[in-house]
Protein backbone atom coordinates (compact mmCIF):
# COMPACT_ATOMS: atom_id res chain seq x y z
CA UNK A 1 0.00 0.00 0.00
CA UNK A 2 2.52 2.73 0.78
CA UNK A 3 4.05 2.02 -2.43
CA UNK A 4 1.13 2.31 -4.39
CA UNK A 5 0.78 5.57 -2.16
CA UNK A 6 4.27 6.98 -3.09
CA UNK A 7 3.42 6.85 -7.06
CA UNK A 8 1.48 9.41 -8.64
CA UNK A 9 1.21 9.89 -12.62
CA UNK A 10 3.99 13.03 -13.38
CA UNK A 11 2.66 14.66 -16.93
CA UNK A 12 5.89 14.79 -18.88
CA UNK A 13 7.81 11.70 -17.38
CA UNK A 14 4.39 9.45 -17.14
CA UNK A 15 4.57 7.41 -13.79
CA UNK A 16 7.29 7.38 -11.38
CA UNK A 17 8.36 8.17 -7.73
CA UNK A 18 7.34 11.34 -6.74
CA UNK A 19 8.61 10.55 -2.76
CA UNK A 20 12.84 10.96 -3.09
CA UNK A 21 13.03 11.47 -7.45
CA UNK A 22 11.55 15.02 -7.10
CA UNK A 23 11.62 16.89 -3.39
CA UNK A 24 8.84 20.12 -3.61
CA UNK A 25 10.92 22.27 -1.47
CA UNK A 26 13.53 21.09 1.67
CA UNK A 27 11.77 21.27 5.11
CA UNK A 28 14.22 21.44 7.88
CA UNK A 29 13.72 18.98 10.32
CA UNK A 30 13.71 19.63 14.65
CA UNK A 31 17.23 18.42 14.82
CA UNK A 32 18.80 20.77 12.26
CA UNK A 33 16.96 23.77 13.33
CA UNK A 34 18.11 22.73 17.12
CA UNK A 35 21.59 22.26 15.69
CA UNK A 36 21.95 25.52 13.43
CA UNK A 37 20.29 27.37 17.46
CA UNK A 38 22.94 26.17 19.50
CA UNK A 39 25.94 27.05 17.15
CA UNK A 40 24.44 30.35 16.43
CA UNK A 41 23.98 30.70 21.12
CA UNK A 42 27.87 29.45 21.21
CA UNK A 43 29.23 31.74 18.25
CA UNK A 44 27.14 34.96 19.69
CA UNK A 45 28.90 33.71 22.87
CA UNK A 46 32.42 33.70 21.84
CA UNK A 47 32.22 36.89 20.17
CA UNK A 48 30.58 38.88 23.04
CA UNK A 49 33.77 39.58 24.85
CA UNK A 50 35.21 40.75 21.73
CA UNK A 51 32.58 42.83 21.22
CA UNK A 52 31.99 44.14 24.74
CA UNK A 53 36.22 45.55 24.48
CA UNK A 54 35.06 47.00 21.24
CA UNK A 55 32.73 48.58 23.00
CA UNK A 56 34.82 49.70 26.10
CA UNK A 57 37.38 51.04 22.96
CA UNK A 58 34.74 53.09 21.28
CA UNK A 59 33.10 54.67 24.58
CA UNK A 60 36.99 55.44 25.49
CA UNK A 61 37.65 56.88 22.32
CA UNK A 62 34.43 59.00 22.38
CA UNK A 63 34.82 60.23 26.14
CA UNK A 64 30.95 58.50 26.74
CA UNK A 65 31.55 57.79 30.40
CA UNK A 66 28.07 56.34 30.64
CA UNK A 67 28.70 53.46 28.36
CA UNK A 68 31.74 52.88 29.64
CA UNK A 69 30.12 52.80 33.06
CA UNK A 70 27.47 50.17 32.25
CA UNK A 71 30.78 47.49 31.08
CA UNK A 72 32.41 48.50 34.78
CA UNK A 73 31.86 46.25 37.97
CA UNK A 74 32.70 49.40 40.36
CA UNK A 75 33.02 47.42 43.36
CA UNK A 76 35.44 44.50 41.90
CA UNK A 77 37.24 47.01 40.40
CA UNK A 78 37.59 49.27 43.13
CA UNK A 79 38.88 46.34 45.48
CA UNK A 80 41.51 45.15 42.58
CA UNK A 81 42.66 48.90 42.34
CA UNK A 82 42.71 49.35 45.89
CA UNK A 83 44.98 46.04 46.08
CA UNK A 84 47.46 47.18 43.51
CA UNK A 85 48.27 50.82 44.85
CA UNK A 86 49.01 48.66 47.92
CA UNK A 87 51.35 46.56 47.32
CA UNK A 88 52.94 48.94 44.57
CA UNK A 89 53.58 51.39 47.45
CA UNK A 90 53.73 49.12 50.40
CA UNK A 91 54.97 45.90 49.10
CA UNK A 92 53.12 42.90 50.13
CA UNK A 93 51.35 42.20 53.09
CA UNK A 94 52.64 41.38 56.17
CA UNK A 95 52.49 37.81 57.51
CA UNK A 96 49.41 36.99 59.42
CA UNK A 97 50.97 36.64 63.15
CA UNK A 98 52.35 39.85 62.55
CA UNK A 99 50.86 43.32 63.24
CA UNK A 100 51.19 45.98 60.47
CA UNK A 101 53.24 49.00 61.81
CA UNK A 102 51.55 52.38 62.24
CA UNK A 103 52.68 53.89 58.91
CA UNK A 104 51.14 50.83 56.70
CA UNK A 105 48.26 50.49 58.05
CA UNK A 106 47.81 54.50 58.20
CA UNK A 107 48.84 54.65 54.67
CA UNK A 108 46.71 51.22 53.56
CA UNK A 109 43.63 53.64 55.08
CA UNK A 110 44.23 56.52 53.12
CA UNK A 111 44.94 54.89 50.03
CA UNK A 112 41.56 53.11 50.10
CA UNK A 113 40.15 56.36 51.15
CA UNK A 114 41.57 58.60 47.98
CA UNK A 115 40.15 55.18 45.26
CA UNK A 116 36.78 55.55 47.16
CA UNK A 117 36.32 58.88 46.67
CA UNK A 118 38.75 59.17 43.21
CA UNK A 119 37.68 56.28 41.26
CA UNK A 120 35.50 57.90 39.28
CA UNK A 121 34.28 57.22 35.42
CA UNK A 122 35.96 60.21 34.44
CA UNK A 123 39.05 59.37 36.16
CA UNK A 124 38.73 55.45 34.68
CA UNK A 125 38.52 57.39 31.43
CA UNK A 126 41.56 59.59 31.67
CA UNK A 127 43.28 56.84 32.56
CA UNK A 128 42.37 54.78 30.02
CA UNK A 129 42.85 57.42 27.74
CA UNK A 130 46.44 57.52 28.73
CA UNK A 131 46.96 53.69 27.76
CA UNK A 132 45.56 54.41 24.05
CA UNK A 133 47.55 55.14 21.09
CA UNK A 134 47.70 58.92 20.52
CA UNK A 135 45.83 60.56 17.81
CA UNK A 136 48.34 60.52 14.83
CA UNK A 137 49.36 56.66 15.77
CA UNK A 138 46.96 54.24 13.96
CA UNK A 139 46.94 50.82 14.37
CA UNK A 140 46.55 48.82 11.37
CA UNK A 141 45.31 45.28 11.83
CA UNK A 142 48.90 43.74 11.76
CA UNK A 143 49.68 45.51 14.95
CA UNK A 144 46.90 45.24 16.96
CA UNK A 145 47.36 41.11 15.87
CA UNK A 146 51.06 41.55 17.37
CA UNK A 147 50.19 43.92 20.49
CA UNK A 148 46.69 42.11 21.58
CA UNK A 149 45.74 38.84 22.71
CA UNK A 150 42.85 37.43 24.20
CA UNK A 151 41.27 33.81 25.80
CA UNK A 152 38.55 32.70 28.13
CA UNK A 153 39.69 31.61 31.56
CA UNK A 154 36.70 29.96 32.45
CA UNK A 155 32.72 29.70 31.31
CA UNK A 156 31.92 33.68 32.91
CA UNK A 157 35.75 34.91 32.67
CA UNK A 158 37.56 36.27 29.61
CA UNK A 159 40.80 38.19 29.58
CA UNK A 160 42.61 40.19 27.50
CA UNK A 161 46.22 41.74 26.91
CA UNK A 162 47.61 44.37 25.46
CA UNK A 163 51.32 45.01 24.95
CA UNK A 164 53.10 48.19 24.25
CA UNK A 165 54.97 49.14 21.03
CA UNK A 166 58.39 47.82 22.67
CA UNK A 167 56.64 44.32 23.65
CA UNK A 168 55.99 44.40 27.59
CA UNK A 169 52.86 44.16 28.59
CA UNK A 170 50.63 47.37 29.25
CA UNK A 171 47.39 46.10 30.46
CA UNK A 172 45.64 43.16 31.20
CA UNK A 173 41.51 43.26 31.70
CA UNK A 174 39.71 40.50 33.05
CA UNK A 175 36.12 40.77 32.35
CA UNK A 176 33.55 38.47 33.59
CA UNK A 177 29.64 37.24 32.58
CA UNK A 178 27.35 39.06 34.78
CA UNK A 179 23.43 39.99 34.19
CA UNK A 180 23.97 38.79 30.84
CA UNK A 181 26.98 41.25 30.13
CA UNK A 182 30.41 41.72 30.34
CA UNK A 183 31.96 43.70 33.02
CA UNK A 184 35.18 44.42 33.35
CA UNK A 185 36.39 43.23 36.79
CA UNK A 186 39.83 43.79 37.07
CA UNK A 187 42.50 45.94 35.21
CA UNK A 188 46.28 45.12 36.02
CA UNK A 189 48.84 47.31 34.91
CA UNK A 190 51.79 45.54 34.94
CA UNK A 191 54.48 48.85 34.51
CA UNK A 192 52.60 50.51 37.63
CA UNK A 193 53.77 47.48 40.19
C-alpha cells in the first residue's frame, strides 16, 4: 500500500516516484533547526567579549563615560585597584601573626580612602585614555594582531592583553559574565607594580 501511495502519474515523465526522485521544497527537520540554534547561542557567545572591548574602545575613544560605566563592575574594580596601589607602594602584606606597623596600616587607610572617593568614570577614562595610542598613531590590523591577545579563563571569565609598542605588557583586563553582560572586573597594569 505505501508504495502504491508513493506513485502518482507526473505529466511529462508518465509514472514514477514522486517521494525521493523530485523533493517540492527542503523542510528542515527539529534536529537541524536545534543544531543551526545552539551554534548560532555558542558563536554569539564567543564573540561577546570581543565585542563588549570593542565597545569599552569606542566609549573610550568617544569620552561616553556612561557606556563605559554600564561594562564596569565598580566594586570589583575598586577592590583590585585598591589592592594594587598597595602593594605597589607598600609591598606585600605582612604575615598573618604579625601586626602591620603604624605607617602601613595608616597609609593602607588613606589609600583606600583617595580610590573611594577618586575612582570615578571620568578618572577610569583619563586613565584609560592615557593607555591608548595617541591621535596621529593608527593601528593597522597587523599591529593590533602583534600587540593584543585574548582567551577565556573559564565559562563567565575572559581576559585580554595588550602590549606596548616595545613588547611588555601594558594592560591586562579581566572581564567576567554578569546579568547577561560583560563587566570588566579587574585591570592590572603591569608597569605601575
Amino acid at each position: 500500500m505505501r508504495r502504491l501511495a508513493r506513485l502518482r502519474l507526473l505529466p511529462a515523465a508518465g509514472l514514477g516516484l514522486a517521494g525521493r526522485a523530485i523533493p517540492r521544497s527542503y523542510t528542515p527537520r527539529p534536529s537541524h533547526l536545534m543544531l543551526a540554534g545552539a551554534l548560532a547561542v555558542l558563536a554569539t557567545y564567543l564573540l561577546s567579549p570581543f565585542l563588549a572591548l570593542w565597545t569599552i574602545n569606542g566609549a573610550v575613544r568617544t569620552h561616553d563615560t556612561h557606556l563605559l560605566s554600564t561594562h564596569i563592575d565598580w566594586s570589583a574594580l575598586n577592590t583590585n585597584l585598591k589592592q594594587q596601589t598597595i602593594d605597589a607602594i607598600l609591598g606585600p602584606p605582612p604575615e598573618a601573626d604579625d601586626l602591620p606597623d603604624f605607617g602601613s596600616s595608616f597609609a593602607t587607610t588613606a589609600i583606600s580612602h583617595a580610590i573611594d572617593t577618586r575612582l570615578t568614570p571620568n578618572a577610569l577614562l583619563g586613565m584609560a585614555t592615557q593607555l591608548m595610542p595617541k591621535d596621529g598613531e593608527s593601528i593597522g590590523w597587523a599591529k593590533l594582531f602583534t600587540r593584543f591577545s585574548a582567551h577565556f579563563e573559564g565559562v563567565t571569565r575572559f581576559k585580554a592583553e595588550v602590549d606596548a609598542p616595545d613588547g611588555k605588557t601594558q594592560a591586562i583586563v579581566h572581564l567576567k559574565f554578569e546579568h547577561w553582560h560583560w563587566q570588566v572586573t579587574r585591570v592590572d597594569l603591569p608597569g605601575v607594580a
